[in-house]
N, C-alpha and C. Protein backbone atom coordinates (compact mmCIF):
# COMPACT_ATOMS: atom_id res chain seq x y z
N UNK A 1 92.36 113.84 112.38
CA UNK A 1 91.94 113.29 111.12
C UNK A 1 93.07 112.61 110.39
N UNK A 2 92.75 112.30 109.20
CA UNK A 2 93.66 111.58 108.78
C UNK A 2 94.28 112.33 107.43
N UNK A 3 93.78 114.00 107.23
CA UNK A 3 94.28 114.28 106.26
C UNK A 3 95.95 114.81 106.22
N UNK A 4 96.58 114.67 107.48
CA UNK A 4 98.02 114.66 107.36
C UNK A 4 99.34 113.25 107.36
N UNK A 5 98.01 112.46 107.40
CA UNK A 5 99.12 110.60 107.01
C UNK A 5 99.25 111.00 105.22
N UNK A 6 100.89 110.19 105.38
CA UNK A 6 101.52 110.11 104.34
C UNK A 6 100.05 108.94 103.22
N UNK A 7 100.43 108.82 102.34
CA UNK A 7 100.38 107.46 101.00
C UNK A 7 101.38 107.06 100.46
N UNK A 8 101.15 105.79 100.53
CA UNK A 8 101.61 104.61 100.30
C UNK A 8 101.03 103.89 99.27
N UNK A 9 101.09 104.07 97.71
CA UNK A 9 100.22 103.17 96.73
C UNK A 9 100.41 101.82 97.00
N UNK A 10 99.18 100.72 96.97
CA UNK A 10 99.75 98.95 96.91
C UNK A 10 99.38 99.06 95.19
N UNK A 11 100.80 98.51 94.59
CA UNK A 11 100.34 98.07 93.40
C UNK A 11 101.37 97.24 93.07
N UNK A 12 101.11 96.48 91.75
CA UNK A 12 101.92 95.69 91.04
C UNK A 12 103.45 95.93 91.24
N UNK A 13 104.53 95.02 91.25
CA UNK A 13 105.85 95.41 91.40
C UNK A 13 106.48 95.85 90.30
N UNK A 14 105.19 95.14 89.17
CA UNK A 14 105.78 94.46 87.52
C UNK A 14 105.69 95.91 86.49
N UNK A 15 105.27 96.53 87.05
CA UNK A 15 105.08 98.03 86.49
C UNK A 15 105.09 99.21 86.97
N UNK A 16 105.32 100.08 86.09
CA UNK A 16 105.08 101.62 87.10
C UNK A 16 103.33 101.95 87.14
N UNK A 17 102.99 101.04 86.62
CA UNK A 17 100.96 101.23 86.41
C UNK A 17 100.36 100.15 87.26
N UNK A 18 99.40 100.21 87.00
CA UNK A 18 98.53 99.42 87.88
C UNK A 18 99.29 98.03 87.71
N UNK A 19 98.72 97.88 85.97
CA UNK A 19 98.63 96.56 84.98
C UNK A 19 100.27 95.72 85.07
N UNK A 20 100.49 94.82 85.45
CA UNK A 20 101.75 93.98 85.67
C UNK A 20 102.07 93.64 83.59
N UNK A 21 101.17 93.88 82.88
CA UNK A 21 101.64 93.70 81.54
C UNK A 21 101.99 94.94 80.77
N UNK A 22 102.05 96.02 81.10
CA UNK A 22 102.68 97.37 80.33
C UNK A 22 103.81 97.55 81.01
N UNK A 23 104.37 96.98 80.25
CA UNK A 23 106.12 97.23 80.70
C UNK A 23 107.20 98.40 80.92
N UNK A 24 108.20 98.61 81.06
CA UNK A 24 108.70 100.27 80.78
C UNK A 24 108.43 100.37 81.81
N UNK A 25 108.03 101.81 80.51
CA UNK A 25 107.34 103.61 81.44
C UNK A 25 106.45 103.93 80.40
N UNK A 26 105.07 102.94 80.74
CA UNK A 26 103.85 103.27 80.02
C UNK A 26 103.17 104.31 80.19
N UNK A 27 102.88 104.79 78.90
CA UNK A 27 102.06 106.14 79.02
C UNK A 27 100.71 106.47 78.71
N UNK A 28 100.48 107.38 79.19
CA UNK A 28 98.67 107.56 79.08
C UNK A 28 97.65 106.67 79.88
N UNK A 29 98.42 105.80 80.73
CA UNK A 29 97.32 104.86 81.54
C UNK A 29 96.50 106.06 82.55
N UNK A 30 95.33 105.05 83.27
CA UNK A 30 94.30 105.69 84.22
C UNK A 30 95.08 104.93 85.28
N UNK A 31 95.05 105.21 86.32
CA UNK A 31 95.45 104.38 87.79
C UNK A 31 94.11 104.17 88.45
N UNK A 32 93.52 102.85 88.16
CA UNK A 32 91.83 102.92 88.87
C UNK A 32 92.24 102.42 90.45
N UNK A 33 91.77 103.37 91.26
CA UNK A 33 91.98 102.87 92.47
C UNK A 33 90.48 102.86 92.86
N UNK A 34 90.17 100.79 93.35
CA UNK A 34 89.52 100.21 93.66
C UNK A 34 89.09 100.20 95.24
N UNK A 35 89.94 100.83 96.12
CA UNK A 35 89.90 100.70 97.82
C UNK A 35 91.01 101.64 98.02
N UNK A 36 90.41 102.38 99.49
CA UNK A 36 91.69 103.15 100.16
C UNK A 36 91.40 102.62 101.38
N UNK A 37 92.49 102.04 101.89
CA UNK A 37 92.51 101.84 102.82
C UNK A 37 93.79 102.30 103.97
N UNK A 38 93.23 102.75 105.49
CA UNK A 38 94.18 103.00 106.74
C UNK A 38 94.57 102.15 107.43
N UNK A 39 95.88 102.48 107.68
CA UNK A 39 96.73 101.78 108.14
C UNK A 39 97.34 102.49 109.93
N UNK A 40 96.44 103.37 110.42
CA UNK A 40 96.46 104.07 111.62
C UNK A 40 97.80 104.16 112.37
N UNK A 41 97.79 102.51 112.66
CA UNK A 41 98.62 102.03 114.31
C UNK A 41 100.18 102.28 113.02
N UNK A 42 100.16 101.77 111.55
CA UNK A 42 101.36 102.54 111.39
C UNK A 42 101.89 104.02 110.92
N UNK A 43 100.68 104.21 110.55
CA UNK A 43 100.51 106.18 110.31
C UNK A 43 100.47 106.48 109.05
N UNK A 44 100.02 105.52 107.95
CA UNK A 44 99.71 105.99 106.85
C UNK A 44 98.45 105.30 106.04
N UNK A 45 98.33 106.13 104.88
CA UNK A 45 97.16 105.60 104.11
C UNK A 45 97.55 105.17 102.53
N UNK A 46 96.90 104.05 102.27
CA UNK A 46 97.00 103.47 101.09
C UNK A 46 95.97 102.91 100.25
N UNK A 47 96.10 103.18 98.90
CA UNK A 47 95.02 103.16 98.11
C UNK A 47 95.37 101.56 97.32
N UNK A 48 94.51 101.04 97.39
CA UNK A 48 94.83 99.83 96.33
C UNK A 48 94.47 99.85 94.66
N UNK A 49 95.22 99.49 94.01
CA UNK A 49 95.72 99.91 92.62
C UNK A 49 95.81 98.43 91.69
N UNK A 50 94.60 98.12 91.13
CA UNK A 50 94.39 96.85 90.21
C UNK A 50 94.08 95.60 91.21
N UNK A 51 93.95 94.71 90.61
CA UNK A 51 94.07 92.97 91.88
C UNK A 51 94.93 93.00 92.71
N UNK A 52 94.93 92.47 93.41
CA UNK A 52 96.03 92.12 94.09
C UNK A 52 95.69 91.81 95.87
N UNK A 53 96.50 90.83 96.21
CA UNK A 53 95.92 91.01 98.10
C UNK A 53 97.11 91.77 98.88
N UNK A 54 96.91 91.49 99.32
CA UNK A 54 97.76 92.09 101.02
C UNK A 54 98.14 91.34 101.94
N UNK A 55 99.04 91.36 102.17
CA UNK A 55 99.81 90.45 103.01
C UNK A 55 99.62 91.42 104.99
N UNK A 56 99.37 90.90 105.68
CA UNK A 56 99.68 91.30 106.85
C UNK A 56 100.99 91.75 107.49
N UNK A 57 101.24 93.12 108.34
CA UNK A 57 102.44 93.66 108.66
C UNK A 57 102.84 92.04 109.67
N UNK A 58 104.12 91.86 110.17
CA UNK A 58 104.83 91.02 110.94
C UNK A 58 105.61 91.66 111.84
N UNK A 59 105.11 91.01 113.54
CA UNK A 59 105.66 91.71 114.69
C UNK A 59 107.01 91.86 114.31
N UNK A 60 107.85 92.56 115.41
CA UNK A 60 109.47 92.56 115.42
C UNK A 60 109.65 91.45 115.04
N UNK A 61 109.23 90.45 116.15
CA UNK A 61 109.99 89.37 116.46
C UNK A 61 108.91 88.13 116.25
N UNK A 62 108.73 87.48 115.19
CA UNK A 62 107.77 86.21 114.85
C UNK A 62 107.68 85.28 115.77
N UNK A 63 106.56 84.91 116.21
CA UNK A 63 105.91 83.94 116.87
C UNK A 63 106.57 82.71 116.40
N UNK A 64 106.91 82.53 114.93
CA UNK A 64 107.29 81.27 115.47
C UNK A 64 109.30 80.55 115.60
N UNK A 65 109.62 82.10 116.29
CA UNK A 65 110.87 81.76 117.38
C UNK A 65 110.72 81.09 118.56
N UNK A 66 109.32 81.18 119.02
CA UNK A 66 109.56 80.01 119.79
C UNK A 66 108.82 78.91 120.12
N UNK A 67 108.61 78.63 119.07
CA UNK A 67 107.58 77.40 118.44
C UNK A 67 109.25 76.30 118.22
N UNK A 68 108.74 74.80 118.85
CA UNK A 68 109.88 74.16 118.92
C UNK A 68 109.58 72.74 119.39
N UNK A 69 110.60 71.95 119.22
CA UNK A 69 109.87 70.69 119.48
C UNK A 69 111.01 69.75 120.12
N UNK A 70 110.41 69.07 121.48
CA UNK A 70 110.68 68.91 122.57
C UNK A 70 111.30 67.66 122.56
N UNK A 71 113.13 67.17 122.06
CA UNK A 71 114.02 66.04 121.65
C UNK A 71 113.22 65.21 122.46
N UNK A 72 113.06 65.51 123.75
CA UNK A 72 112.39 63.91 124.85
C UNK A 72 110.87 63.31 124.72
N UNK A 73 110.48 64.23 124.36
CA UNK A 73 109.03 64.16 124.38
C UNK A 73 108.33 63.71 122.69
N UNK A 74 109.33 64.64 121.87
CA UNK A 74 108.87 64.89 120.50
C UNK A 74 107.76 65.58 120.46
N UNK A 75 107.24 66.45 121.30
CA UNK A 75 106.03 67.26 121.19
C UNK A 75 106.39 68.45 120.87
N UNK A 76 105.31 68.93 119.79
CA UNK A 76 105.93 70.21 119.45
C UNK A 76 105.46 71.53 121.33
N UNK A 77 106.54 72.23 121.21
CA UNK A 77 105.86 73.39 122.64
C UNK A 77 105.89 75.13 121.35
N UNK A 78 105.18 75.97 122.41
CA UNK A 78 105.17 77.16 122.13
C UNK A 78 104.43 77.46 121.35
N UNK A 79 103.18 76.44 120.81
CA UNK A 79 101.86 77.10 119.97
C UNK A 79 100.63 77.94 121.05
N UNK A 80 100.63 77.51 122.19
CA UNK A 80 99.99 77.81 123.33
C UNK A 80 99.79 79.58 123.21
């Protein structure tokens, strides 16, 4: 099951609260969490906390190291 993966809150950077406009160390807020979502293949779970999207994790090593383009030809290679 999944009740021994860590959490991981996604929220605003701009605050310790949900809201990116209560500045500080606002007090008395609610934390409305809108979605929880798993994250399995990396071993934890995270709740999402106000708007916001999500960016996708990135292999070791990015695809586009070898995306490149070919001085003789001028064709780009390595989208294949």
């Amino acid at each position: 099951g999944f009740n021994d993966l860590p959490i991981c809150m996604a929220k605003t950077h701009l605050s310790l609260s949900h809201d990116p406009t209560k500045k500080g160390e606002p007090k008395g807020f609610v934390v409305p969490i809108r979605e929880v979502r798993a994250s399995i293949g990396a071993g934890f779970i995270y709740p999402l906390l106000g708007t916001m999207t999500t960016m996708p994790g990135l292999p070791t090593r990015p695809c586009f190291y070898d995306i490149d383009i070919d001085p003789e030809t001028e064709e780009i290679v390595g989208l294949s």
